[in-house]
Protein backbone atom coordinates (compact mmCIF):
# COMPACT_ATOMS: atom_id res chain seq x y z
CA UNK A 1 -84.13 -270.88 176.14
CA UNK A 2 -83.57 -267.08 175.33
CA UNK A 3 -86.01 -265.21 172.73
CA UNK A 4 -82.36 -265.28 170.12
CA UNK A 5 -82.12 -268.68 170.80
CA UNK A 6 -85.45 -269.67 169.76
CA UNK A 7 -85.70 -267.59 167.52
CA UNK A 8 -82.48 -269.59 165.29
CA UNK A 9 -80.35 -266.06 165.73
CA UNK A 10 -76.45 -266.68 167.33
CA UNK A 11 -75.03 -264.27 169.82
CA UNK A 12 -71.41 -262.73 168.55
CA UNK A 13 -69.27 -261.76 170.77
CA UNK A 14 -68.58 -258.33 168.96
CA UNK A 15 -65.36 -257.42 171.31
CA UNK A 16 -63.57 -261.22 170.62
CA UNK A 17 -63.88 -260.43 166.55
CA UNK A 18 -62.56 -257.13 167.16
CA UNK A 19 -60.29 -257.82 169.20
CA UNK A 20 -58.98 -261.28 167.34
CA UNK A 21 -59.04 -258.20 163.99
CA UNK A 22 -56.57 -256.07 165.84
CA UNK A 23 -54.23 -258.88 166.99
CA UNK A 24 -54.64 -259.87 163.25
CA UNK A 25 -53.66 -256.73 162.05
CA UNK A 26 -50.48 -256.38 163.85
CA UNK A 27 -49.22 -259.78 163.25
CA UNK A 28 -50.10 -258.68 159.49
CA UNK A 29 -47.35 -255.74 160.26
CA UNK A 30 -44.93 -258.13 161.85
CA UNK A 31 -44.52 -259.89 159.22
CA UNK A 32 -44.53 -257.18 156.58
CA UNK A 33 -41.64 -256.44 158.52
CA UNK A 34 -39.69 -259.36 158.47
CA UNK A 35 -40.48 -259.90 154.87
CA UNK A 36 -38.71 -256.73 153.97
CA UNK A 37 -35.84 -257.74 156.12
CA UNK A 38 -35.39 -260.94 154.29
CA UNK A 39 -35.88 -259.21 151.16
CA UNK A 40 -33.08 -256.66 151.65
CA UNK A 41 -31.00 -259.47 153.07
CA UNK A 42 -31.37 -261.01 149.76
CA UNK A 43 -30.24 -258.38 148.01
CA UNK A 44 -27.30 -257.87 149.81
CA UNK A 45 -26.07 -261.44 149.26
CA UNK A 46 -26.62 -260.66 145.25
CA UNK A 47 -24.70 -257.84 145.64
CA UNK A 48 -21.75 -259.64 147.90
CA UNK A 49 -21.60 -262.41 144.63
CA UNK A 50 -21.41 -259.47 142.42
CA UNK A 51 -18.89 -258.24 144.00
CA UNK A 52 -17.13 -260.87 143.60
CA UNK A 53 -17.29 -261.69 140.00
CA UNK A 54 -15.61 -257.66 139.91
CA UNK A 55 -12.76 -258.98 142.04
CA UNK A 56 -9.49 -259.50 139.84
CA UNK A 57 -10.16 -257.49 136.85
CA UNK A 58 -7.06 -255.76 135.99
CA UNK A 59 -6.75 -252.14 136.15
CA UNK A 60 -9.88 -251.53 138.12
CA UNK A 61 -10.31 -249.17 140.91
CA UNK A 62 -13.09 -249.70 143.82
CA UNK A 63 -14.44 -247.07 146.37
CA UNK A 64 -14.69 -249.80 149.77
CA UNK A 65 -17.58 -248.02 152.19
CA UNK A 66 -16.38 -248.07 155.52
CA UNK A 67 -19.03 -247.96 157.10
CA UNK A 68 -23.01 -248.58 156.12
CA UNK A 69 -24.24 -245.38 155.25
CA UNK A 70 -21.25 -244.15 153.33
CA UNK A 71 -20.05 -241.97 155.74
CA UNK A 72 -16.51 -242.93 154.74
CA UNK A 73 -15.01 -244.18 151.54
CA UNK A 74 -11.48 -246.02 150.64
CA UNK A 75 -10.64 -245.78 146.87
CA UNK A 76 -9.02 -249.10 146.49
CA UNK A 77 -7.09 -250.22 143.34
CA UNK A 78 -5.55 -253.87 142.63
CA UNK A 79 -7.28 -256.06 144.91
CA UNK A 80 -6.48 -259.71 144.89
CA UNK A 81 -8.74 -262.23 144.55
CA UNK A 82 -7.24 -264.68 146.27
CA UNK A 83 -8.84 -265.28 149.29
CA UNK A 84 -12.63 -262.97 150.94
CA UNK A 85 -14.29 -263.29 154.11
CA UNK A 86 -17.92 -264.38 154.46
CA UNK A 87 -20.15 -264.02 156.92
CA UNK A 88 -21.56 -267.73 158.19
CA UNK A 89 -23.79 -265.82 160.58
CA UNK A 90 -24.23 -265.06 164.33
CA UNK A 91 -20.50 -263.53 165.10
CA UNK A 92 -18.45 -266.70 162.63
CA UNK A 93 -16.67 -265.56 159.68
CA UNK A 94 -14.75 -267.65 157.57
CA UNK A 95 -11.68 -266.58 155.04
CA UNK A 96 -11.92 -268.44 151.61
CA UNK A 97 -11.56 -268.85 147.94
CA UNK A 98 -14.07 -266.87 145.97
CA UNK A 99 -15.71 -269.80 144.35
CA UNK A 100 -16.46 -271.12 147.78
CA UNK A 101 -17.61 -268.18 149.15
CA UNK A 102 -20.17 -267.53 145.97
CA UNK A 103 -21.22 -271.25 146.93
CA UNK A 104 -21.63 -270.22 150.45
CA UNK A 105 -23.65 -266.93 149.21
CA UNK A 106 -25.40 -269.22 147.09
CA UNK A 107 -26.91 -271.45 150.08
CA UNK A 108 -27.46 -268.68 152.02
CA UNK A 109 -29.82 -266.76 149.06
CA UNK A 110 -31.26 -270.44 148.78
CA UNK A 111 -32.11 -270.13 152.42
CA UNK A 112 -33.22 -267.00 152.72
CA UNK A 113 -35.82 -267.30 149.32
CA UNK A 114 -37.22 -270.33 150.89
CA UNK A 115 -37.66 -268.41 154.15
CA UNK A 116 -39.39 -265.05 151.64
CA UNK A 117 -41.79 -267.78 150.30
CA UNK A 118 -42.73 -269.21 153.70
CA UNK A 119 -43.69 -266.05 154.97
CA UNK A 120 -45.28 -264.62 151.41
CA UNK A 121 -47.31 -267.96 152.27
CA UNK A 122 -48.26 -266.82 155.97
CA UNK A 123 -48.70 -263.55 154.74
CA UNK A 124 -51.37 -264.23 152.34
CA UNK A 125 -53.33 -266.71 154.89
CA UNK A 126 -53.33 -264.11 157.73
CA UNK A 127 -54.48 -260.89 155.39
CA UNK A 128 -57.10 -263.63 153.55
CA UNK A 129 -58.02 -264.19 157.30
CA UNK A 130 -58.24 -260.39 158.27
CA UNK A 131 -59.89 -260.25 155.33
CA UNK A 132 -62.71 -262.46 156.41
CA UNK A 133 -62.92 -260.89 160.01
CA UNK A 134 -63.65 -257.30 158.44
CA UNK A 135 -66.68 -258.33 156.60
CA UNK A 136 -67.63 -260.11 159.26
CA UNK A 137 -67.16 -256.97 161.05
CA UNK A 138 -69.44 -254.85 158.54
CA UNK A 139 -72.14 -257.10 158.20
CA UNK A 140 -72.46 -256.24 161.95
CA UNK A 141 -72.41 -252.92 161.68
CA UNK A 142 -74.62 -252.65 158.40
CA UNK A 143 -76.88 -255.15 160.12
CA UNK A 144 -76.77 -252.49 163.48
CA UNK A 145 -77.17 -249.34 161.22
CA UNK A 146 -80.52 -251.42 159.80
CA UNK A 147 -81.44 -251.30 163.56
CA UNK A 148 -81.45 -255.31 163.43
C-alpha cells in the first residue's frame, strides 16, 4: 500500500475534474443558447396570434416587413381575413382559416414551453453540477495554497 493510502487520504485526479468542469461549462453555454432560441421562438408565435386577432378590423392600415430586419416595408390596407399561412415546420406550410391557424400556433407555443421547461430543468442540474465541481475545485487549491 502507498503512504496516502494508509494513511485514509484519496488520490484526485486534478486534470479529470478540470477537465469534466470545462466540458461542463460549455454544455452550460449550449444550452443557454438553445434556451434563448426557444424563448424568442415563443415570442414570435405570440406575436403571429396577435397578429391575427388585428386581421379584419375595418379601416386599418399595416406596414408588412419584407424581410427580417426591416430592410423593406409594404404599407398594406384592407387585408382579408379569410384565409393565412402557417408554418407546420421543416419547409410545410399550410393555408387556413384563422381560428385554425391560432389553434395550430397554440400547439406549437404548447410545444415549445414544454421544450423551455425541459431545458430550464437541465439547465439548473448541469450549473447545480458545475456548481459542485468548482468547490471541489477550490478546496484543492485552498488545500494546495495550505501546502497540504
Amino acid at each position: 500500500m502507498s503512504g496516502r493510502e494508509e494513511s485514509g487520504e484519496m488520490a484526485i485526479d486534478l486534470e479529470a475534474i478540470y477537465q469534466q468542469a470545462v466540458e461542463l461549462k460549455d454544455y452550460i453555454e449550449t444550452l443557454q443558447k438553445t434556451l434563448a432560441e426557444v424563448l424568442d421562438s415563443i415570442e414570435s408565435v405570440k406575436s403571429s396570434k396577435n397578429a391575427i386577432d388585428e386581421l379584419g378590423k375595418q379601416n386599418q392600415e399595416y406596414l408588412l416587413l419584407g424581410d427580417r430586419k426591416g430592410n423593406i416595408m409594404f404599407r398594406v390596407s384592407n387585408i382579408g381575413n379569410t384565409k393565412v399561412i402557417v408554418h407546420l415546420g421543416m419547409q410545410y406550410f399550410v393555408e387556413v382559416d384563422p381560428q385554425t391557424a391560432k389553434r395550430l400556433l397554440d400547439d406549437k407555443e404548447k410545444e415549445l414551453t414544454d421544450y423551455s421547461k425541459a431545458l430550464q430543468n437541465e439547465l439548473a442540474k448541469s450549473v447545480e453540477a458545475y456548481n459542485q465541481l468548482a468547490q471541489v475545485l477550490s478546496a484543492i487549491q485552498a488545500q494546495a495554497q495550505k501546502g497540504g
